[in-house]
N, C-alpha and C. Protein backbone atom coordinates (compact mmCIF):
# COMPACT_ATOMS: atom_id res chain seq x y z
N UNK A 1 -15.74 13.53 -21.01
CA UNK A 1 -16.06 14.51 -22.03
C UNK A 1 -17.06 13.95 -23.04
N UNK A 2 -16.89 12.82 -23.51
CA UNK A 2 -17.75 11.87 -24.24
C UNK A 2 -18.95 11.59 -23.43
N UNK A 3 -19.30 11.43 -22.79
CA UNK A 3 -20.53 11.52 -22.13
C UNK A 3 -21.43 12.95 -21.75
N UNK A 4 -20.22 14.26 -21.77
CA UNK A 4 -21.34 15.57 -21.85
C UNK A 4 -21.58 15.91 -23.25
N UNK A 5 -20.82 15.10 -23.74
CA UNK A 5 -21.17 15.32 -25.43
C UNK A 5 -22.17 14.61 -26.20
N UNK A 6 -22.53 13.90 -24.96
CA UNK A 6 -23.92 12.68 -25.72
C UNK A 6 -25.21 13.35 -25.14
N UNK A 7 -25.07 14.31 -23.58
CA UNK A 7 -25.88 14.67 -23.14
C UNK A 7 -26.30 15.82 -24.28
N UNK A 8 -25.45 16.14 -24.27
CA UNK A 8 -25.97 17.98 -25.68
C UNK A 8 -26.57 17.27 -26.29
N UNK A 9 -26.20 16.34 -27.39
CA UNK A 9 -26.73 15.73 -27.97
C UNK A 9 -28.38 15.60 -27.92
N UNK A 10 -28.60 14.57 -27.09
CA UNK A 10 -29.68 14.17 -26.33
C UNK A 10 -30.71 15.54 -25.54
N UNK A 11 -30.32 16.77 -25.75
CA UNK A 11 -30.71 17.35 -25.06
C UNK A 11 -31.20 18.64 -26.60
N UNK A 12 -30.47 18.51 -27.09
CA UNK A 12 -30.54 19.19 -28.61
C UNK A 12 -31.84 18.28 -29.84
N UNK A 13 -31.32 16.88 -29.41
CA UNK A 13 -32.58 16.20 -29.99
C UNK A 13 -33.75 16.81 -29.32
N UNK A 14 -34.11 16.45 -28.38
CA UNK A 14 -35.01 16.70 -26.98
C UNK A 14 -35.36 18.20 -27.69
N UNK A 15 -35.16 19.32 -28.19
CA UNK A 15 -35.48 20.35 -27.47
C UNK A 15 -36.41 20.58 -29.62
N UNK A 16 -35.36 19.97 -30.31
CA UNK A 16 -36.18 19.61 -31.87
C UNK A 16 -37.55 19.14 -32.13
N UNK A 17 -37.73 18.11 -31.06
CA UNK A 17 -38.59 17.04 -30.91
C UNK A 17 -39.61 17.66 -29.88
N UNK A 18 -39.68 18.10 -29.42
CA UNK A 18 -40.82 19.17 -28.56
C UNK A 18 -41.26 20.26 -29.14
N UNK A 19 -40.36 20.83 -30.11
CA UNK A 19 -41.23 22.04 -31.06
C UNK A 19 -41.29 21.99 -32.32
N UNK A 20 -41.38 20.30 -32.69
CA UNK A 20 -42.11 20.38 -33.70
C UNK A 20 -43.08 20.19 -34.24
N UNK A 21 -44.05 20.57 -33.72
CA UNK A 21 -45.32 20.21 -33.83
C UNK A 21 -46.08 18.86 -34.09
N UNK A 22 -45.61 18.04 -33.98
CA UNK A 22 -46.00 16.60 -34.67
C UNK A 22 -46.52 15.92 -33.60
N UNK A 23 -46.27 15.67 -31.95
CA UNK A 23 -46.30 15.44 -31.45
C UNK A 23 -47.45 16.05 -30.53
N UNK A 24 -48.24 15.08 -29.91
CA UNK A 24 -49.28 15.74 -28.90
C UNK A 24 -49.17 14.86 -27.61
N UNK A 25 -49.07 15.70 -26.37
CA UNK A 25 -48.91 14.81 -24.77
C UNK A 25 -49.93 14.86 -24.33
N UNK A 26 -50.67 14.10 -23.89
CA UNK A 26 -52.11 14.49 -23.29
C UNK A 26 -51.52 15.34 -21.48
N UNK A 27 -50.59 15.44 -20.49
CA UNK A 27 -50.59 15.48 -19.78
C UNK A 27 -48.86 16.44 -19.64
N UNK A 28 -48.32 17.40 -20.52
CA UNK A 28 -47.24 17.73 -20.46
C UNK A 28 -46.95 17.90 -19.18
N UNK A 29 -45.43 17.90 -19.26
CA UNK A 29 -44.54 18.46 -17.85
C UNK A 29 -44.38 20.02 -17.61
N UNK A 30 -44.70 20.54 -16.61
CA UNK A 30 -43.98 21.90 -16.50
C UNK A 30 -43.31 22.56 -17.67
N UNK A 31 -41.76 22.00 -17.60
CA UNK A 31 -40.76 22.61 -19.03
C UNK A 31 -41.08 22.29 -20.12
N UNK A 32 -42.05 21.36 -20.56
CA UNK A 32 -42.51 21.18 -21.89
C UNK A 32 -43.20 22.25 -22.07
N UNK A 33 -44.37 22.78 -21.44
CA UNK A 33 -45.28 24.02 -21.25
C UNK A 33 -44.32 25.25 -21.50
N UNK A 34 -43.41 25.08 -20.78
CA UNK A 34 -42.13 26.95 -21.29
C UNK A 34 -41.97 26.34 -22.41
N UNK A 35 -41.30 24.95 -23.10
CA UNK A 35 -40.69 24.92 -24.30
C UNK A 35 -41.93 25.24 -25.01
N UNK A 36 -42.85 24.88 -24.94
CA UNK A 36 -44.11 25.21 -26.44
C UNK A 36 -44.54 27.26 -26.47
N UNK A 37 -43.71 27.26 -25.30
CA UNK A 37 -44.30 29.01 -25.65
C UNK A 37 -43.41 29.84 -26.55
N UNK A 38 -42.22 29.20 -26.26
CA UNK A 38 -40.98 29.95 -27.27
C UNK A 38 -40.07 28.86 -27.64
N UNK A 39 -41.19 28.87 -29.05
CA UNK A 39 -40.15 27.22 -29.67
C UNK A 39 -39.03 27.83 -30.60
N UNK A 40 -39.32 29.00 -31.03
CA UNK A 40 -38.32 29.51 -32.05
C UNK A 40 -36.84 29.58 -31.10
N UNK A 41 -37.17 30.00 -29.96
CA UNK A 41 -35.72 30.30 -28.99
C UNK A 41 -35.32 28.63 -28.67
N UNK A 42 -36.40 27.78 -28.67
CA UNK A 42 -35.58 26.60 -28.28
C UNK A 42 -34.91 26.09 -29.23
N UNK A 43 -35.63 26.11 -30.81
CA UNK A 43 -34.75 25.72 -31.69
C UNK A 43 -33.53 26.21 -32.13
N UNK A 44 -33.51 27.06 -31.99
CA UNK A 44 -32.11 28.02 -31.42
C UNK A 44 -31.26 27.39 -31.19
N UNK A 45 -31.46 27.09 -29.78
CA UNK A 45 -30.87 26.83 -28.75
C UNK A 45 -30.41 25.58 -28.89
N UNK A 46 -31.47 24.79 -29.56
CA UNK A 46 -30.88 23.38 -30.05
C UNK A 46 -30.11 23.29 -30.85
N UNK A 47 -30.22 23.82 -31.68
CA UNK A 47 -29.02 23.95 -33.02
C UNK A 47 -28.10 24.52 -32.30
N UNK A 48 -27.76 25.43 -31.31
CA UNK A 48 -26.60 25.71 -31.14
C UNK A 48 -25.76 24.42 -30.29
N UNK A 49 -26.55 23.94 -29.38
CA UNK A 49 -25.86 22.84 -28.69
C UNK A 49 -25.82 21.54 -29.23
N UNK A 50 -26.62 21.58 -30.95
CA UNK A 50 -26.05 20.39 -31.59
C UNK A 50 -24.49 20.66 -32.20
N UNK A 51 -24.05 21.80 -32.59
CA UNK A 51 -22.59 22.31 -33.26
C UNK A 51 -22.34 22.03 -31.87
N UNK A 52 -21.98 22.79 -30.92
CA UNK A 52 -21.87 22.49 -29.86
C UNK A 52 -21.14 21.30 -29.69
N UNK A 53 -21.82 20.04 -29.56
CA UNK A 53 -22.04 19.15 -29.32
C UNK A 53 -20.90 18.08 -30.77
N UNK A 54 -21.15 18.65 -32.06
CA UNK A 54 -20.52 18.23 -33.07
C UNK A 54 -18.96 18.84 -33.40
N UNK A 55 -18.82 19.91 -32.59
CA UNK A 55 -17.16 20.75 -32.78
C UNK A 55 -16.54 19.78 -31.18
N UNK A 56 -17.28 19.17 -30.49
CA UNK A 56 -16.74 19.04 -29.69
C UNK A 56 -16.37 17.72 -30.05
N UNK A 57 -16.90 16.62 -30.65
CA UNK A 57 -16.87 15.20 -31.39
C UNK A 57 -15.56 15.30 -31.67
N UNK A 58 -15.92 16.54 -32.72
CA UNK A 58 -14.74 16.19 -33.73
C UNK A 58 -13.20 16.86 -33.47
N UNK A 59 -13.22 17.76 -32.57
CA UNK A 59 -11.73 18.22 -31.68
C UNK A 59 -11.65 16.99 -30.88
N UNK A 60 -12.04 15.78 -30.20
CA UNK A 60 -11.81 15.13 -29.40
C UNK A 60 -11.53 13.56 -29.82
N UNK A 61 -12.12 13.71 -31.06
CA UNK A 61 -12.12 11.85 -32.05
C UNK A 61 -11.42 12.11 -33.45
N UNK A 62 -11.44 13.71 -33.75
CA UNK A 62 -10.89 13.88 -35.46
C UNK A 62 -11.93 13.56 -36.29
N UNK A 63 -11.80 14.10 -37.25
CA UNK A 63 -12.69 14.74 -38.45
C UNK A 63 -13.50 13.44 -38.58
N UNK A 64 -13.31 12.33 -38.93
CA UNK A 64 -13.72 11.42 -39.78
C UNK A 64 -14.48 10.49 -38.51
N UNK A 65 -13.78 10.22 -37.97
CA UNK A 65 -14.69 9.39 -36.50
C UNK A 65 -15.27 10.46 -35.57
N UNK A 66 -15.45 11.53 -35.08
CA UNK A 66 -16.13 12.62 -34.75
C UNK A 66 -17.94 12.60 -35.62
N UNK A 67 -17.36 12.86 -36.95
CA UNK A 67 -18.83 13.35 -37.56
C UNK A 67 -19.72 11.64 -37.56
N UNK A 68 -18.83 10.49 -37.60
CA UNK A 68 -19.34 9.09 -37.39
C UNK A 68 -20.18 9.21 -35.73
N UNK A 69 -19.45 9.42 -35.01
CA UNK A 69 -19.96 9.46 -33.74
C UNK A 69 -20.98 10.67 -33.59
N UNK A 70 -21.06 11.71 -34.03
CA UNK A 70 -22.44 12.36 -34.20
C UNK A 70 -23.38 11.73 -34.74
N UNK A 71 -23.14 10.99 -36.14
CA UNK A 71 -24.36 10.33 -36.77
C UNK A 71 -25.00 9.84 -35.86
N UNK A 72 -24.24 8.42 -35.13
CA UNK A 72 -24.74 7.52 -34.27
C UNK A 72 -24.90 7.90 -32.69
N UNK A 73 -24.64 9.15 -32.60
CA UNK A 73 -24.99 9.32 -31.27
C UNK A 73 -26.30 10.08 -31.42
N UNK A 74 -26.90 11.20 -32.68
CA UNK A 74 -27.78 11.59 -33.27
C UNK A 74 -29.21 10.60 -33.28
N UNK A 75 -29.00 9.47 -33.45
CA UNK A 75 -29.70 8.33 -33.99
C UNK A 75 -29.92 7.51 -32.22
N UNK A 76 -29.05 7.35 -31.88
CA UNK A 76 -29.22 7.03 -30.12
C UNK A 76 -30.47 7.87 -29.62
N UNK A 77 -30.10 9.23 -29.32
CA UNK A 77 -30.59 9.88 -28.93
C UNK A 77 -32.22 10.03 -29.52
N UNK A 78 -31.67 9.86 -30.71
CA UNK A 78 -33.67 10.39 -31.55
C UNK A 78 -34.28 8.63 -30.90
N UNK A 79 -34.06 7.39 -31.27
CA UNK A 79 -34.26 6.88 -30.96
C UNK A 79 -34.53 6.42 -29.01
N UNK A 80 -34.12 7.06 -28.57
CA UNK A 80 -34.50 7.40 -27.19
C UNK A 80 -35.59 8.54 -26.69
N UNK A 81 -35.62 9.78 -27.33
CA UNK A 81 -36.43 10.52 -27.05
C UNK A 81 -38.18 9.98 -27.89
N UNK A 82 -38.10 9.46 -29.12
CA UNK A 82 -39.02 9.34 -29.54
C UNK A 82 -39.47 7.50 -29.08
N UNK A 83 -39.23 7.09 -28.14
CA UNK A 83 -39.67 6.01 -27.29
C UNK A 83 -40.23 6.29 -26.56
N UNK A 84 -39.49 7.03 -25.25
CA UNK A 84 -39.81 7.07 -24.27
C UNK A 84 -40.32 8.75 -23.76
N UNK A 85 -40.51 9.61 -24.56
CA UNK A 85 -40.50 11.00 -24.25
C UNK A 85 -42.47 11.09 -24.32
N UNK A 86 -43.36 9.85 -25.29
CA UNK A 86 -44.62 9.83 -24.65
C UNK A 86 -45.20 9.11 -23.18
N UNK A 87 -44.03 8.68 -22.74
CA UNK A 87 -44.35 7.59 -21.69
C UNK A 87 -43.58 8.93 -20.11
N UNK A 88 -42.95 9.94 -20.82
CA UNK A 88 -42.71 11.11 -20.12
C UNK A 88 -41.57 10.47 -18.86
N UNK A 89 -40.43 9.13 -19.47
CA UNK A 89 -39.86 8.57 -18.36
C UNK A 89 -38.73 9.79 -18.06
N UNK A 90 -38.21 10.34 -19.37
CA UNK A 90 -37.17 11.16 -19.41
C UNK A 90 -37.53 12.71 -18.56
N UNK A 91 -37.17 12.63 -17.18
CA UNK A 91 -37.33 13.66 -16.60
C UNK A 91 -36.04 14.36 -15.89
N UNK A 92 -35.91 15.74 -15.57
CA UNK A 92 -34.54 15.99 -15.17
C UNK A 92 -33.40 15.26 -14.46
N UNK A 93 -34.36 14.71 -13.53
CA UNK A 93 -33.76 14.06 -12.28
C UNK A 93 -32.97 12.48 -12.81
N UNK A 94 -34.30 12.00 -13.64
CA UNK A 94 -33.78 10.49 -14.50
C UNK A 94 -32.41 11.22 -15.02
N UNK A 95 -32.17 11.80 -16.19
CA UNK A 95 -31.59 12.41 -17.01
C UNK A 95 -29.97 12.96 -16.08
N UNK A 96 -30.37 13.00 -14.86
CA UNK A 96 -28.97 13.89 -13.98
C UNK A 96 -28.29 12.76 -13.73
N UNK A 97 -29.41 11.90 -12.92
CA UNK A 97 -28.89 10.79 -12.73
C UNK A 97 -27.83 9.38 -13.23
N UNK A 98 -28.95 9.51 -14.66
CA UNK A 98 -27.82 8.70 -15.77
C UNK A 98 -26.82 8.91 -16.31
N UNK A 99 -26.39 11.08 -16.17
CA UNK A 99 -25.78 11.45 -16.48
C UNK A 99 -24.74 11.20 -15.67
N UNK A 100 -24.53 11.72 -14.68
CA UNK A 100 -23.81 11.67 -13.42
C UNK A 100 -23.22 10.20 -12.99
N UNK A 101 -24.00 9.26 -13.20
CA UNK A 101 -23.39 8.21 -12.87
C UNK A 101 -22.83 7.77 -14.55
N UNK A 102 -22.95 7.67 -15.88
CA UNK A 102 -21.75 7.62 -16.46
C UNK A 102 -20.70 7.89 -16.47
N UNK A 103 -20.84 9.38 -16.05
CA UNK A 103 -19.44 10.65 -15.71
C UNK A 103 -18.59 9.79 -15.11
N UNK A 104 -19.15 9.52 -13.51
CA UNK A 104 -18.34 8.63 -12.81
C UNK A 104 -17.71 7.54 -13.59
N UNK A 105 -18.56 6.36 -14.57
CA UNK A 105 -17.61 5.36 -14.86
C UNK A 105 -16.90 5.82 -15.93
N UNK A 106 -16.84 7.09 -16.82
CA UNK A 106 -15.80 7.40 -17.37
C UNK A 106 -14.88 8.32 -16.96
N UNK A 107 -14.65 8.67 -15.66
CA UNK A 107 -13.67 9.05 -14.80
C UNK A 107 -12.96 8.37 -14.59
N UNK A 108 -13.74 6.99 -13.56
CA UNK A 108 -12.81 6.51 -13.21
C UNK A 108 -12.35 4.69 -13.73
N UNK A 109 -13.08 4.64 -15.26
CA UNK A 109 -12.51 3.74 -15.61
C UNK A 109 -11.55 4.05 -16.93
């Protein structure tokens, strides 16, 4: 559960950080191209899967270590997208992948 809750996260940063204008790619991806046509719906969309993402913290860790673990998972994430999101490493497949295989080691450890 803690790991689809880092993905929202990460995916809510991700979607902030592509429509806000600050940023220029010389060579965007496909879904970057849909995200820049309707950034108002992505920011949306991000804010909703950051609550999302923060009601779920805090039903699962409690009030006080919940909104701690948003800070720092907030700060993970920005710090990951704004590294590597000009170098364009973060692509679905990377992203399924890393996902999917955490899942696994917090299944089954």
């Amino acid at each position: 559960m803690i790991t689809t809750t880092f993905l929202l996260l990460l995916i809510s940063f991700e979607c902030w950080y592509l429509t806000s204008g600050q940023i220029r790619l010389m060579h965007p991806s496909v879904y970057i191209q849909h995200i820049a046509k309707k950034p108002l719906l992505v920011r949306i969309a991000g804010a909703f899967l950051f609550l999302l993402a923060t009601a779920s913290f805090i039903f699962n860790l409690g009030l006080a270590s919940g909104i701690a673990a948003v800070i720092f998972g907030l700060m993970a994430a920005g710090s990951l997208i704004v590294v590597l999101q000009p170098f364009q490493y973060l692509r679905i497949k990377v992203v399924a992948g890393l996902y999917f295989s955490f899942l696994l080691l917090e299944i089954f450890i």
